[in-house]
C-alpha atoms as a PDB file:
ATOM      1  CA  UNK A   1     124.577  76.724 117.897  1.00  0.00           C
ATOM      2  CA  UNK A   2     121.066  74.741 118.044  1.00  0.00           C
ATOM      3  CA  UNK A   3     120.778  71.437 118.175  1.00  0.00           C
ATOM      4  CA  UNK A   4     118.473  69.476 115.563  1.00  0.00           C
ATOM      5  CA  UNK A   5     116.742  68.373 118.823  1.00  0.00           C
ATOM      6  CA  UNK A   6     115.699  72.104 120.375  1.00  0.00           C
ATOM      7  CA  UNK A   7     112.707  72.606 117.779  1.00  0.00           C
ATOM      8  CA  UNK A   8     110.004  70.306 116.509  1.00  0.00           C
ATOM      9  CA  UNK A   9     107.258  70.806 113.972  1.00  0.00           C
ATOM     10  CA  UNK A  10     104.249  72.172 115.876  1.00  0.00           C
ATOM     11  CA  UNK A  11     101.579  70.805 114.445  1.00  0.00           C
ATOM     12  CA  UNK A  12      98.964  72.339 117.350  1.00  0.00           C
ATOM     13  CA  UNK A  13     100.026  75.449 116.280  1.00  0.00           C
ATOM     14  CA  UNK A  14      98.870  74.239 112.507  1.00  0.00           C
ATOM     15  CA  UNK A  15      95.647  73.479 113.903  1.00  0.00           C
ATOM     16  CA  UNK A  16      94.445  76.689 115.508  1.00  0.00           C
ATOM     17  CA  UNK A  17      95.424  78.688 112.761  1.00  0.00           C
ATOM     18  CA  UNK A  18      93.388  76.221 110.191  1.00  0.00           C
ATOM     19  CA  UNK A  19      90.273  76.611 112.473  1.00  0.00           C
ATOM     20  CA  UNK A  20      90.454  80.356 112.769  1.00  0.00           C
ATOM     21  CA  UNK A  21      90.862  80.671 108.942  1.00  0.00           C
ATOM     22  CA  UNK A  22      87.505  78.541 108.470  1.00  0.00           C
ATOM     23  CA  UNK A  23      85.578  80.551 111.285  1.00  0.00           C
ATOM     24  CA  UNK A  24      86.903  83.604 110.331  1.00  0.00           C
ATOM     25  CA  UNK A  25      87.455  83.780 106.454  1.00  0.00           C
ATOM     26  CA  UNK A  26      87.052  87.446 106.334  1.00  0.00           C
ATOM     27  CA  UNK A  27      89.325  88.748 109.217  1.00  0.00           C
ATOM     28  CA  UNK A  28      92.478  86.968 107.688  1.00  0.00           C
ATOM     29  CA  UNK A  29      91.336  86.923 104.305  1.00  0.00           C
ATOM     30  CA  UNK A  30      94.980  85.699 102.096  1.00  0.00           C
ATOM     31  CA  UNK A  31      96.256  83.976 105.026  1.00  0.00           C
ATOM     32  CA  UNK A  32      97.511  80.663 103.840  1.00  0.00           C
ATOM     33  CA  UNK A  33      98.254  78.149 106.202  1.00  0.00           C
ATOM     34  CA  UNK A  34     100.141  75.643 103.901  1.00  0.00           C
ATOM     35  CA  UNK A  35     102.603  78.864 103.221  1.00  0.00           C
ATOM     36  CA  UNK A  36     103.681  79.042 106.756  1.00  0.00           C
ATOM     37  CA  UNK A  37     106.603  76.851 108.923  1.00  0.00           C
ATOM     38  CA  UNK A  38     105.537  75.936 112.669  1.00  0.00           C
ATOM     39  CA  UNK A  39     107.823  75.722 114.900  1.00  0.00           C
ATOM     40  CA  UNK A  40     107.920  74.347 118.783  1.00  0.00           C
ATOM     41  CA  UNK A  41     111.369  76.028 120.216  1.00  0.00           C
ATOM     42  CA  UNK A  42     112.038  73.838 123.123  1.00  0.00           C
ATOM     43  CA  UNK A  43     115.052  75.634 124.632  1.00  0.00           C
ATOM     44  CA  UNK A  44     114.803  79.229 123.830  1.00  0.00           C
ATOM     45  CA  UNK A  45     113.307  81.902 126.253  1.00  0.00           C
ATOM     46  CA  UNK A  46     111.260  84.663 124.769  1.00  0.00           C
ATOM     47  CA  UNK A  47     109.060  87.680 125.996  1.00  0.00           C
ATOM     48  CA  UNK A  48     106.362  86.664 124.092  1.00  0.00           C
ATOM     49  CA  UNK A  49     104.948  83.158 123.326  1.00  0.00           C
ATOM     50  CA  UNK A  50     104.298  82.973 119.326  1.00  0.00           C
ATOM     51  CA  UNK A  51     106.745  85.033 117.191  1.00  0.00           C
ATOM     52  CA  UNK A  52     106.346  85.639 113.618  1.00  0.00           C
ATOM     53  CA  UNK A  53     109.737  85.906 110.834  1.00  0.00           C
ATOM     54  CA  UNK A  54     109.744  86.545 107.764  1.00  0.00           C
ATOM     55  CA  UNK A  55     112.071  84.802 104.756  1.00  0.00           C
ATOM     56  CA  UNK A  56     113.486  87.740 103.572  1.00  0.00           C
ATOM     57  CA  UNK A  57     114.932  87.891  99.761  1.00  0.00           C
ATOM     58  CA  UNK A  58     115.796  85.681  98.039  1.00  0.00           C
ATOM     59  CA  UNK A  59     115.474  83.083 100.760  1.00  0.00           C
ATOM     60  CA  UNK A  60     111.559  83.053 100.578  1.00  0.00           C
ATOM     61  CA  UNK A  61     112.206  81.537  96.998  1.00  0.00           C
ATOM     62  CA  UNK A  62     113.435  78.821  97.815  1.00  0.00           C
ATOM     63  CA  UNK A  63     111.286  78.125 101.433  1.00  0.00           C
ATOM     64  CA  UNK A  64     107.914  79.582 102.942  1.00  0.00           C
ATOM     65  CA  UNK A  65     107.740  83.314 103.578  1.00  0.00           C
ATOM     66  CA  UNK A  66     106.417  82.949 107.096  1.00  0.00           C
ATOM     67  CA  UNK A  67     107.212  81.251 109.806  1.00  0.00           C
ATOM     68  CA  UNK A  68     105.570  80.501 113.200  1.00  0.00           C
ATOM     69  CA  UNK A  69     108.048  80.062 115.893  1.00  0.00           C
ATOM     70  CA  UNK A  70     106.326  78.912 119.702  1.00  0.00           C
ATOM     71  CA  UNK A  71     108.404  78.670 122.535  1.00  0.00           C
ATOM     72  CA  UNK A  72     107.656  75.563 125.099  1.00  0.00           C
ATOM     73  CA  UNK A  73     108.199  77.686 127.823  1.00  0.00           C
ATOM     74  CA  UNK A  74     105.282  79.839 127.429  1.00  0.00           C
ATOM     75  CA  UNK A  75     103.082  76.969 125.741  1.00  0.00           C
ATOM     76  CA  UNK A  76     103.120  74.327 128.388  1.00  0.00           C
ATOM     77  CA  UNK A  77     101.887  76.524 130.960  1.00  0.00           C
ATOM     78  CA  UNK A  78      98.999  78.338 128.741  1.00  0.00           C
ATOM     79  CA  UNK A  79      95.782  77.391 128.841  1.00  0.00           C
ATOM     80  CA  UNK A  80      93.577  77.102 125.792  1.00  0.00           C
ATOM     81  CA  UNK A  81      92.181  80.450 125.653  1.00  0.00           C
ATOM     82  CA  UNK A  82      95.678  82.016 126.142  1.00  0.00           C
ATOM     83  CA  UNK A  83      96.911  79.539 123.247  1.00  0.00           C
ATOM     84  CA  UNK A  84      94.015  80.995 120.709  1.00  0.00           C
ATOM     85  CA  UNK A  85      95.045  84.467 121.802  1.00  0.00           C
ATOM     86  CA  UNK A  86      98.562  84.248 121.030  1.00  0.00           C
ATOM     87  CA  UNK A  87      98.094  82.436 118.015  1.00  0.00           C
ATOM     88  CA  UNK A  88      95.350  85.246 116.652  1.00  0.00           C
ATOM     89  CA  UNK A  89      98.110  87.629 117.917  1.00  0.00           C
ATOM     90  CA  UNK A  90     101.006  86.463 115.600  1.00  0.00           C
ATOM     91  CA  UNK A  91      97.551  85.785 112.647  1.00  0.00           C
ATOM     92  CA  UNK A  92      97.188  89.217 112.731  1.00  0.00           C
ATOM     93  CA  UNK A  93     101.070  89.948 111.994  1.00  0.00           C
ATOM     94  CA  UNK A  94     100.785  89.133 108.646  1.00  0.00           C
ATOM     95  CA  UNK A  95      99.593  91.501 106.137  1.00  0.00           C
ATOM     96  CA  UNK A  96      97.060  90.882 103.908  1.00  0.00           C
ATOM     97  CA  UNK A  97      98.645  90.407 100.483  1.00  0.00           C
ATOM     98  CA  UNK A  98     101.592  88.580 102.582  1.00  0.00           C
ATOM     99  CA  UNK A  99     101.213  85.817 100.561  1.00  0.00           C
ATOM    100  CA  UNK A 100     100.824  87.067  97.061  1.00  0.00           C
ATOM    101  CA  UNK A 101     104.080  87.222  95.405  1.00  0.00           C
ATOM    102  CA  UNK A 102     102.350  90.247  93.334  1.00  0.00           C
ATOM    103  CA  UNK A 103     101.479  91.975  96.331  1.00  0.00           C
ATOM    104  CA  UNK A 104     103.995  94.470  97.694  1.00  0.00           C
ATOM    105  CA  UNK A 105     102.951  93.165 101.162  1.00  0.00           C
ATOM    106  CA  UNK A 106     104.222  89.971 100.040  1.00  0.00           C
ATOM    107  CA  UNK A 107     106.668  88.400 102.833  1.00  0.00           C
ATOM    108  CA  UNK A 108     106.582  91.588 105.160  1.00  0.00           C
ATOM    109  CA  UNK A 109     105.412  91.418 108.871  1.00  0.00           C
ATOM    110  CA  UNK A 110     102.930  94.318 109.990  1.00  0.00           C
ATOM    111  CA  UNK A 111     104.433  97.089 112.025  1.00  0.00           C
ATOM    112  CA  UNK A 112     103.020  97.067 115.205  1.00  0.00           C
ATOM    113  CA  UNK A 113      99.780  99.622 114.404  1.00  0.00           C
ATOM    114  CA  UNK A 114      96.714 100.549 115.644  1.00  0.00           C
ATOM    115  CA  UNK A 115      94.664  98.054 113.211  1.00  0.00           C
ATOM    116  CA  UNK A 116      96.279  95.141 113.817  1.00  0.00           C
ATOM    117  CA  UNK A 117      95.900  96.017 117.818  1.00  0.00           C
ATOM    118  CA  UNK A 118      91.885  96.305 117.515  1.00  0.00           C
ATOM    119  CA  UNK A 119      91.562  93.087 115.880  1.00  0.00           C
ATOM    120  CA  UNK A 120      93.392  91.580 119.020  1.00  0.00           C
ATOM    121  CA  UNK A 121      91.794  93.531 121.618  1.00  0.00           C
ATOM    122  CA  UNK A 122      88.350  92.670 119.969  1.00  0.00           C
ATOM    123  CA  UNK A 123      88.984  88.897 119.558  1.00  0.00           C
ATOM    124  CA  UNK A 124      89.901  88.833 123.697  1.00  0.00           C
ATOM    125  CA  UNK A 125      86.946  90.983 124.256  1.00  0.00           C
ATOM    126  CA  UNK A 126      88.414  94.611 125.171  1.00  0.00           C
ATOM    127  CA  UNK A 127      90.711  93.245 127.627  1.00  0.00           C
ATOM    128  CA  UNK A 128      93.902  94.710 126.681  1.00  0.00           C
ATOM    129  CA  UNK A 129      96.716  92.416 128.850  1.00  0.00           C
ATOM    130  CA  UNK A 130      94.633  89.040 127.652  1.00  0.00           C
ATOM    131  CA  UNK A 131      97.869  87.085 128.999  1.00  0.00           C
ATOM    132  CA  UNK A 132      97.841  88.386 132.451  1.00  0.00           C
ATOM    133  CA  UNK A 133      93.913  88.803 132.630  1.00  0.00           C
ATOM    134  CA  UNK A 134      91.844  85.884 133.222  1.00  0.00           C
ATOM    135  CA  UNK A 135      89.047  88.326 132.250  1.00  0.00           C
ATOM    136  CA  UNK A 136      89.731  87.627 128.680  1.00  0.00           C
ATOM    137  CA  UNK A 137      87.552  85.844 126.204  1.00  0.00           C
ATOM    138  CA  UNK A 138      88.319  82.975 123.816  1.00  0.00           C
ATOM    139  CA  UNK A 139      88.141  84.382 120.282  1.00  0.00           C
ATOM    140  CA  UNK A 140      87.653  80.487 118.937  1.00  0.00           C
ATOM    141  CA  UNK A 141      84.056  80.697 121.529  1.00  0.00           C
ATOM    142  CA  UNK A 142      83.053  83.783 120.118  1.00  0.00           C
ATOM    143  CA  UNK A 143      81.289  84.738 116.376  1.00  0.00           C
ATOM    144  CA  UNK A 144      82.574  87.727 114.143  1.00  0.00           C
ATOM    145  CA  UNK A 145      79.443  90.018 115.271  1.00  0.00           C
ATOM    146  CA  UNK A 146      81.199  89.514 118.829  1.00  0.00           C
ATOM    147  CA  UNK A 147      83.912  90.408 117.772  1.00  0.00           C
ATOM    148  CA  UNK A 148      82.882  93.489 115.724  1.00  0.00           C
ATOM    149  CA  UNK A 149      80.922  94.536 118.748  1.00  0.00           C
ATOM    150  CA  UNK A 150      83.607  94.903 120.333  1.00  0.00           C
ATOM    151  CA  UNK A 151      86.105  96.881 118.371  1.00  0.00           C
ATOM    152  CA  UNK A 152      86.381 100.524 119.725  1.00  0.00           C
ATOM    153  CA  UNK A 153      85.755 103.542 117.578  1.00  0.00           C
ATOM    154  CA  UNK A 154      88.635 105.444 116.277  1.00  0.00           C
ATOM    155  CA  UNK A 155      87.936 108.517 114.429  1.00  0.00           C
ATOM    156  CA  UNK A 156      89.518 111.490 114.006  1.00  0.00           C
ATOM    157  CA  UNK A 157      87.501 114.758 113.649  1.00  0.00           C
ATOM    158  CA  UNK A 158      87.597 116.249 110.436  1.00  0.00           C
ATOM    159  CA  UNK A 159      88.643 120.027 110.821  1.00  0.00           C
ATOM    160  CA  UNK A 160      89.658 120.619 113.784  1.00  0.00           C
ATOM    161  CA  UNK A 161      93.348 120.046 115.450  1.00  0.00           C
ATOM    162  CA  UNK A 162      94.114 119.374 118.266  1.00  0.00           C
ATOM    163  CA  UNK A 163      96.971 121.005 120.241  1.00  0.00           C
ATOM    164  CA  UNK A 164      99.483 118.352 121.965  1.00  0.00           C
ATOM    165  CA  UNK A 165     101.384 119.531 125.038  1.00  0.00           C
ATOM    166  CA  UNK A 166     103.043 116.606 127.304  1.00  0.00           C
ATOM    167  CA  UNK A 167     101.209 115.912 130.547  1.00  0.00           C
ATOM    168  CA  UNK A 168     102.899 117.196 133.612  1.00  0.00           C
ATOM    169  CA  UNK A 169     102.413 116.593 137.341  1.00  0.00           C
ATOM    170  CA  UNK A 170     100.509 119.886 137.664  1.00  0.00           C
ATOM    171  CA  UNK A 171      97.906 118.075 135.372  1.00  0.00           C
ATOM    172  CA  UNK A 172      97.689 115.153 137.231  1.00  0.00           C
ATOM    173  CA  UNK A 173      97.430 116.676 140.433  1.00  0.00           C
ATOM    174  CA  UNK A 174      94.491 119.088 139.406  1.00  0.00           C
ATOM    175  CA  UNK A 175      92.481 116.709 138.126  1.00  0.00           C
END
């Protein structure tokens, strides 16, 4: 069972995501920062640094529907950029009606999707392992027309379709 003293309020947490919301209004338009819990886990291990949860039903009438959980283990031995990144990454979690309670988004946690990966491989500029990279770029030191820049094109072409058959070793070794 956890102790009252394995978590703390993480107030740097609070921060970032209050000066990505003023820098970039339109990316995580809805997001509400006073509608969110952060929270420092001091003890727990995880595979990632920032996770998102959601207050399911009924609980999220009674408390916030989202909530921030970082893990001290990962944060003290980030640097900033790495901090902005993982923050945008759990940012970009949260639908955008999450926090309408008209919405049918509202307290639900994306799916991991191809959307919400562009918006994170834009804001670390195209490199796609930001926390093992040192390649990667600060989304808080860039502008949105960076960051548009840089998401890739995804299109599908209308009329055709395209046959799928699994790659084999005869593929690989002919090319």
């Amino acid at each position: 069972m956890a102790k009252f003293g394995d978590w703390e309020t993480w107030q740097e947490g609070r921060n970032i995501v209050d000066r990505f919301l003023a820098k970039f209004p339109l990316i995580f338009k809805g997001l509400c920062a006073d509608e969110v819990y952060f929270v420092m886990n001091k003890t727990k291990k995880s595979k990632e640094p920032v996770k998102v949860h959601v207050s399911g039903h009924p609980f999220h009438l009674f408390t916030k529907p989202y909530a921030f959980e970082c893990f001290d283990l990962w944060w003290k031995d980030m640097d900033d950029k790495k901090k902005n990144l993982a923050v945008w990454r759990a940012m970009c979690a949260v639908p955008e009606g999450g926090f309408d309670d008209q919405s049918k988004d509202f307290g639900k946690k994306l799916q991991p999707e191809i959307k919400m990966f562009l918006k994170e491989y834009a804001a670390c500029g195209g490199v796609p392992n930001w926390i093992e990279n040192p390649a990667a770029k600060d989304p808080m030191e860039r502008t949105a027309d960076e960051l548009a820049e840089d998401v890739p094109k995804v299109e599908a072409i209308p009329g055709q379709s395209m046959k799928r058959t699994p790659v084999t070793v005869d593929d690989v070794e002919a090319a």
